[in-house]
C-alpha atoms as a PDB file:
ATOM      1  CA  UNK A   1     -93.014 -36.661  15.743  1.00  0.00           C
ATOM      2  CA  UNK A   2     -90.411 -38.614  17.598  1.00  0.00           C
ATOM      3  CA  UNK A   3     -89.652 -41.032  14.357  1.00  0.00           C
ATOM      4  CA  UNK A   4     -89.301 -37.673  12.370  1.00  0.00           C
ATOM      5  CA  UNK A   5     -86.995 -35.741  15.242  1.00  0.00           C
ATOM      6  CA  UNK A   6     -85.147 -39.777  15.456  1.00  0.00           C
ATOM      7  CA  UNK A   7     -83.978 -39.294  11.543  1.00  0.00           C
ATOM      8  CA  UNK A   8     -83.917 -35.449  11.918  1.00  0.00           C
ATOM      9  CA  UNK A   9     -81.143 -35.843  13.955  1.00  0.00           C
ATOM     10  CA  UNK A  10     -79.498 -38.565  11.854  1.00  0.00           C
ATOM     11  CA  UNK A  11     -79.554 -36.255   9.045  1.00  0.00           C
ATOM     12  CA  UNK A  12     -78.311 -33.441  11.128  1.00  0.00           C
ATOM     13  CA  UNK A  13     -75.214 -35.407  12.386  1.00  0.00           C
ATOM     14  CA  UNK A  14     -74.221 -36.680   8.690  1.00  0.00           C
ATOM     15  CA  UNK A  15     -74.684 -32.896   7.606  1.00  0.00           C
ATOM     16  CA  UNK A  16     -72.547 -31.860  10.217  1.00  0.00           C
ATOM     17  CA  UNK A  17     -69.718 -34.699  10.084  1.00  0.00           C
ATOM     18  CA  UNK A  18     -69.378 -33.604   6.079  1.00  0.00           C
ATOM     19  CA  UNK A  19     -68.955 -30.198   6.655  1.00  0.00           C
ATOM     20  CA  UNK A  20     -66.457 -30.999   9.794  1.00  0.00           C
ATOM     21  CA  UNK A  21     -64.477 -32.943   7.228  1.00  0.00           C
ATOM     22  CA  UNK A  22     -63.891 -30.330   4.664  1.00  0.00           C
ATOM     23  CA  UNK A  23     -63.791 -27.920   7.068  1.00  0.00           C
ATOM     24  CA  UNK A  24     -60.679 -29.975   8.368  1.00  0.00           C
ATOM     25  CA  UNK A  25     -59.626 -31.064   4.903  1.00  0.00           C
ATOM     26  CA  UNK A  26     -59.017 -27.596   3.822  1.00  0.00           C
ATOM     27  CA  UNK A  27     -57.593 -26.435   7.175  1.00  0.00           C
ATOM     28  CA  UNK A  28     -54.999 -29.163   7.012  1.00  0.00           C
ATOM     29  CA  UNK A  29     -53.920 -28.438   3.716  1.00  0.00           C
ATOM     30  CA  UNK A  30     -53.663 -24.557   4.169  1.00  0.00           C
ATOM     31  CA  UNK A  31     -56.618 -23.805   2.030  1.00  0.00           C
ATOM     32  CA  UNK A  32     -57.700 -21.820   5.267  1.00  0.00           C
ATOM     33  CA  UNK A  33     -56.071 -20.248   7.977  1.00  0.00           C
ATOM     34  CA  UNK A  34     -55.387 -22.462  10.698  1.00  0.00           C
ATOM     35  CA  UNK A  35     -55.180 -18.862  12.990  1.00  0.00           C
ATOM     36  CA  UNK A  36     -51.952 -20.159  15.106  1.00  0.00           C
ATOM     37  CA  UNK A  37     -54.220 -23.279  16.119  1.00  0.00           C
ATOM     38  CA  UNK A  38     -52.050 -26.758  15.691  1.00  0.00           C
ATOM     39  CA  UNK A  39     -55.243 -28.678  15.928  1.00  0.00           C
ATOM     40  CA  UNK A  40     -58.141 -28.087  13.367  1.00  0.00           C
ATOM     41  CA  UNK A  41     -60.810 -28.971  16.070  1.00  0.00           C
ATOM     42  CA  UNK A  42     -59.445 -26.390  18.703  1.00  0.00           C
ATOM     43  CA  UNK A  43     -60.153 -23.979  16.198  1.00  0.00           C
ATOM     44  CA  UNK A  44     -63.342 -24.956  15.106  1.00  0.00           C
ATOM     45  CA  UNK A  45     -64.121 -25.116  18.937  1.00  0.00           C
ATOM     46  CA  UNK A  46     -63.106 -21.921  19.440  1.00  0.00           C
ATOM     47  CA  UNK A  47     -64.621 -20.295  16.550  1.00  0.00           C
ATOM     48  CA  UNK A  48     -68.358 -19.053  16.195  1.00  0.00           C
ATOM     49  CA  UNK A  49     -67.842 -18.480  12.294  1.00  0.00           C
ATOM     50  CA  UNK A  50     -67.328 -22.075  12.063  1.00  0.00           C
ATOM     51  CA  UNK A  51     -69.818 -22.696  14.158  1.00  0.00           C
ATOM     52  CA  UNK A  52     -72.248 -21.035  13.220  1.00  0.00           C
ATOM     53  CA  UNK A  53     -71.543 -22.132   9.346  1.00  0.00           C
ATOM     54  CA  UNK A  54     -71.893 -25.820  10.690  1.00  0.00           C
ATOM     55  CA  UNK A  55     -75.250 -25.009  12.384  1.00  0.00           C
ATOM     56  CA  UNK A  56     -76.496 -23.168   9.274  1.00  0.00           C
ATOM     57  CA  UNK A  57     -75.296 -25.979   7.289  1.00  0.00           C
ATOM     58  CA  UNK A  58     -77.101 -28.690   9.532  1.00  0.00           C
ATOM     59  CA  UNK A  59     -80.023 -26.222   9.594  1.00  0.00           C
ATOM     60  CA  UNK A  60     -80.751 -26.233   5.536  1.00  0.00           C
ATOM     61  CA  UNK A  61     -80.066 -30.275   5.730  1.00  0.00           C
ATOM     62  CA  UNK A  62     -83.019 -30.699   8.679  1.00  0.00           C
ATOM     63  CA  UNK A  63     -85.107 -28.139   6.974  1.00  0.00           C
ATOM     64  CA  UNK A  64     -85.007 -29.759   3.341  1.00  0.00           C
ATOM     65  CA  UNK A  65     -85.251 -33.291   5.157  1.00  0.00           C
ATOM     66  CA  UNK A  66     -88.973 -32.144   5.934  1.00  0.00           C
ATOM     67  CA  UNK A  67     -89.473 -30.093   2.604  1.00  0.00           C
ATOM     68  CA  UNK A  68     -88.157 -32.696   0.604  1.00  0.00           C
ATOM     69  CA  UNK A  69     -90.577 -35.236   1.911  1.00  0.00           C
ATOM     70  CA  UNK A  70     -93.983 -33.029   2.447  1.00  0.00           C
ATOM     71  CA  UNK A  71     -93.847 -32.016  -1.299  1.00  0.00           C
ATOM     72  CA  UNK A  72     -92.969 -35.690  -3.025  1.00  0.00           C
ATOM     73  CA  UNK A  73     -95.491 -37.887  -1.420  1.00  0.00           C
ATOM     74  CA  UNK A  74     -97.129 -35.823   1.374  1.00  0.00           C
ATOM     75  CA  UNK A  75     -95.811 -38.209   3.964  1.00  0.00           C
ATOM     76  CA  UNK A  76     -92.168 -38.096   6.153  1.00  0.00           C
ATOM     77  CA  UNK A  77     -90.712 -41.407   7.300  1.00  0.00           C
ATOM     78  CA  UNK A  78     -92.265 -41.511  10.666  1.00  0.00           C
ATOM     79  CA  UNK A  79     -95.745 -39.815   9.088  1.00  0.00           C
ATOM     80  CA  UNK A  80     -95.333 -42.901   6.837  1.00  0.00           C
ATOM     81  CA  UNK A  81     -94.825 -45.183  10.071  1.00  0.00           C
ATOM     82  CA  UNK A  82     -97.960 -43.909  11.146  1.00  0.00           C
ATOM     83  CA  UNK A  83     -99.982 -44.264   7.640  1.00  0.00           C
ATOM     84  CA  UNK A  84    -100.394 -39.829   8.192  1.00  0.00           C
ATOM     85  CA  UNK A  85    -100.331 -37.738   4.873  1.00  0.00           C
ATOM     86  CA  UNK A  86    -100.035 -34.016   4.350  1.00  0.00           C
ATOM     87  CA  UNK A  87    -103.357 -33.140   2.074  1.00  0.00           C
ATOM     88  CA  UNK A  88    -104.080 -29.607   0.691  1.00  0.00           C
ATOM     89  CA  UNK A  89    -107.356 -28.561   2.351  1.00  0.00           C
ATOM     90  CA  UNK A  90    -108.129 -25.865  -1.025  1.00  0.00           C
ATOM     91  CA  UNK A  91    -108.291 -26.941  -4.722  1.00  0.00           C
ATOM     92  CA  UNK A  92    -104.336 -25.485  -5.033  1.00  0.00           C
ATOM     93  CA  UNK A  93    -101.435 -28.216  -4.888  1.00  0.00           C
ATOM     94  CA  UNK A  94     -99.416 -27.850  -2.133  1.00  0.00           C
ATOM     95  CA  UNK A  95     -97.127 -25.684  -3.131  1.00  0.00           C
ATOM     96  CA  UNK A  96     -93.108 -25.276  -1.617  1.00  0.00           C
ATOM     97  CA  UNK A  97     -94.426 -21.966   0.072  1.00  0.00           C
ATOM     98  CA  UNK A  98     -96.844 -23.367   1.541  1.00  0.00           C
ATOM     99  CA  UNK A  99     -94.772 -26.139   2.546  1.00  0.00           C
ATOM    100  CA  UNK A 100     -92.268 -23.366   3.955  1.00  0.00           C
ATOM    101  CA  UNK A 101     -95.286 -21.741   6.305  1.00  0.00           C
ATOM    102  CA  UNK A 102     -96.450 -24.849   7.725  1.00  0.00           C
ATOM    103  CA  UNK A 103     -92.507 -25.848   8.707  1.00  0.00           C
ATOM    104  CA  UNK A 104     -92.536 -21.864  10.354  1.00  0.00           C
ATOM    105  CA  UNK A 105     -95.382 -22.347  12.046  1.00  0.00           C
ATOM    106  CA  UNK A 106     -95.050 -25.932  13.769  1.00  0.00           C
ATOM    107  CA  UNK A 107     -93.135 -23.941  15.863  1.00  0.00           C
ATOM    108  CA  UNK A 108     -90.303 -26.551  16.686  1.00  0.00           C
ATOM    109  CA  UNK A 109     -93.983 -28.847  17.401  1.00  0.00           C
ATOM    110  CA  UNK A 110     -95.711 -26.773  19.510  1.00  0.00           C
ATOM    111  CA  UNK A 111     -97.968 -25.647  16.505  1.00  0.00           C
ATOM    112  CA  UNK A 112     -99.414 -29.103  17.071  1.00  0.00           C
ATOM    113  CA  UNK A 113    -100.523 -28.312  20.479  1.00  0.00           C
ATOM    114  CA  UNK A 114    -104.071 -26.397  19.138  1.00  0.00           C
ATOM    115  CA  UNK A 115    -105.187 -29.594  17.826  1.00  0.00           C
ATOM    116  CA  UNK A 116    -105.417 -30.462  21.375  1.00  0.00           C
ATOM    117  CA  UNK A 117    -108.220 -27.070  21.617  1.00  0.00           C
ATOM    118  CA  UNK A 118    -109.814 -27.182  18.181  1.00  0.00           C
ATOM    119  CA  UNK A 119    -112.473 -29.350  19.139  1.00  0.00           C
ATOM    120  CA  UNK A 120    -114.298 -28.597  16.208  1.00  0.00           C
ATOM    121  CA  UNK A 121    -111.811 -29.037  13.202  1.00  0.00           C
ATOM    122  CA  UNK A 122    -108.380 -30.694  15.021  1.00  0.00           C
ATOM    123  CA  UNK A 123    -106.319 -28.371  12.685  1.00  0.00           C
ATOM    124  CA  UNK A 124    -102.412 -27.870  14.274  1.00  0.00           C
ATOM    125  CA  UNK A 125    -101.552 -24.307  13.542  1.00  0.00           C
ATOM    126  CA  UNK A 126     -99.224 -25.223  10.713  1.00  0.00           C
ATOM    127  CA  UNK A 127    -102.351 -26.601   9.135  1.00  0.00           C
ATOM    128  CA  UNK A 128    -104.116 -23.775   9.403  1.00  0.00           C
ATOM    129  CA  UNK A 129    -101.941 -21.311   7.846  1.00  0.00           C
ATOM    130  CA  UNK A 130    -100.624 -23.617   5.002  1.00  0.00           C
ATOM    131  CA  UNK A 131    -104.422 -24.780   4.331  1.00  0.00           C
ATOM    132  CA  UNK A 132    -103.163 -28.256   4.356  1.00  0.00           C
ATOM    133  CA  UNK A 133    -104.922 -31.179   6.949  1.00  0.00           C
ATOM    134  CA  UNK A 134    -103.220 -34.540   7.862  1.00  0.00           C
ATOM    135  CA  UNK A 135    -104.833 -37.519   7.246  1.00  0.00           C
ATOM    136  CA  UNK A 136    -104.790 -40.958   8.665  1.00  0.00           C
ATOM    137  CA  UNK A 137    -104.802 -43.176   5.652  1.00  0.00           C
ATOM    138  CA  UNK A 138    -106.037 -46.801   5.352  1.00  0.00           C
ATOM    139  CA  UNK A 139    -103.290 -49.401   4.913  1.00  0.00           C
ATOM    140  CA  UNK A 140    -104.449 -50.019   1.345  1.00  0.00           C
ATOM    141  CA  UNK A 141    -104.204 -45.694   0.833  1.00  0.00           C
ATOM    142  CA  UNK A 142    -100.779 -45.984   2.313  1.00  0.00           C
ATOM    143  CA  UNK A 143     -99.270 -48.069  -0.127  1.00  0.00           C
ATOM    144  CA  UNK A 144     -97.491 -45.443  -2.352  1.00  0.00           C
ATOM    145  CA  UNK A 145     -97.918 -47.858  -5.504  1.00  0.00           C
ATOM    146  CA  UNK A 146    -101.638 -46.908  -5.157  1.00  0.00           C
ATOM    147  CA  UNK A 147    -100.790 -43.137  -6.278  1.00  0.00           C
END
């Protein structure tokens, strides 16, 4: 989780720096109203529409980070670190709905807190409402040639 929430933010920061840009780009230029401000980042500041348009924005970029990955190759960066694969735990293929419920329910990663109490199957809570498992592979399985 760390190497994930590492690049998370990496994304999240590039995401944000392109839409300060334009966001500047067009306010310097007079595509949008600069409000009386003489600086594009006191306005920004001092705007939540801006705001919250940049958090949105950084939002869909963190969320499709994760999405992206799960559903081509089962695996994130840091799952791949640690040889970990999504698998679908019914005969369906994971599908990007399911994909969507098990981001919902990690809960920001406390979802992966029950594995800690299901002694019995050591299913996170995303797991268990996406019917998906994750999987320590062998070194050999982790190889991405070998699918």
């Amino acid at each position: 989780m760390v190497y994930d929430t590492l690049v998370a933010v990496a994304v999240g920061m590039c995401a944000a720096m392109v839409m300060i840009v334009t966001i500047v780009i067009l306010l310097s230029n007079g595509v949008l109203d600069s409000s009386g401000f003489e600086n594009p980042s006191e306005l920004i500041q001092s705007s939540p529409g801006y705001q919250a348009l940049i958090q949105v924005w950084v939002g869909i970029w963190v969320v499709g980070f994760f999405l992206w990955f799960w559903r081509h190759g089962g695996q994130t960066i840091g799952m791949r670190a640690w040889r970990l694969r999504i698998f679908s735990t019914v005969e369906e293929p994971v599908t990007w709905k399911r994909l969507i419920i098990r981001l919902l329910a990690s809960l920001g990663g406390l979802g992966t807190l029950l594995v800690l109490f299901d002694i019995k199957h050591k299913q996170s809570l995303q797991d268990r409402l996406a019917k998906t498992e994750v999987v320590h592979l062998t070194k050999a399985a982790n190889d991405h040639k070998s699918w």
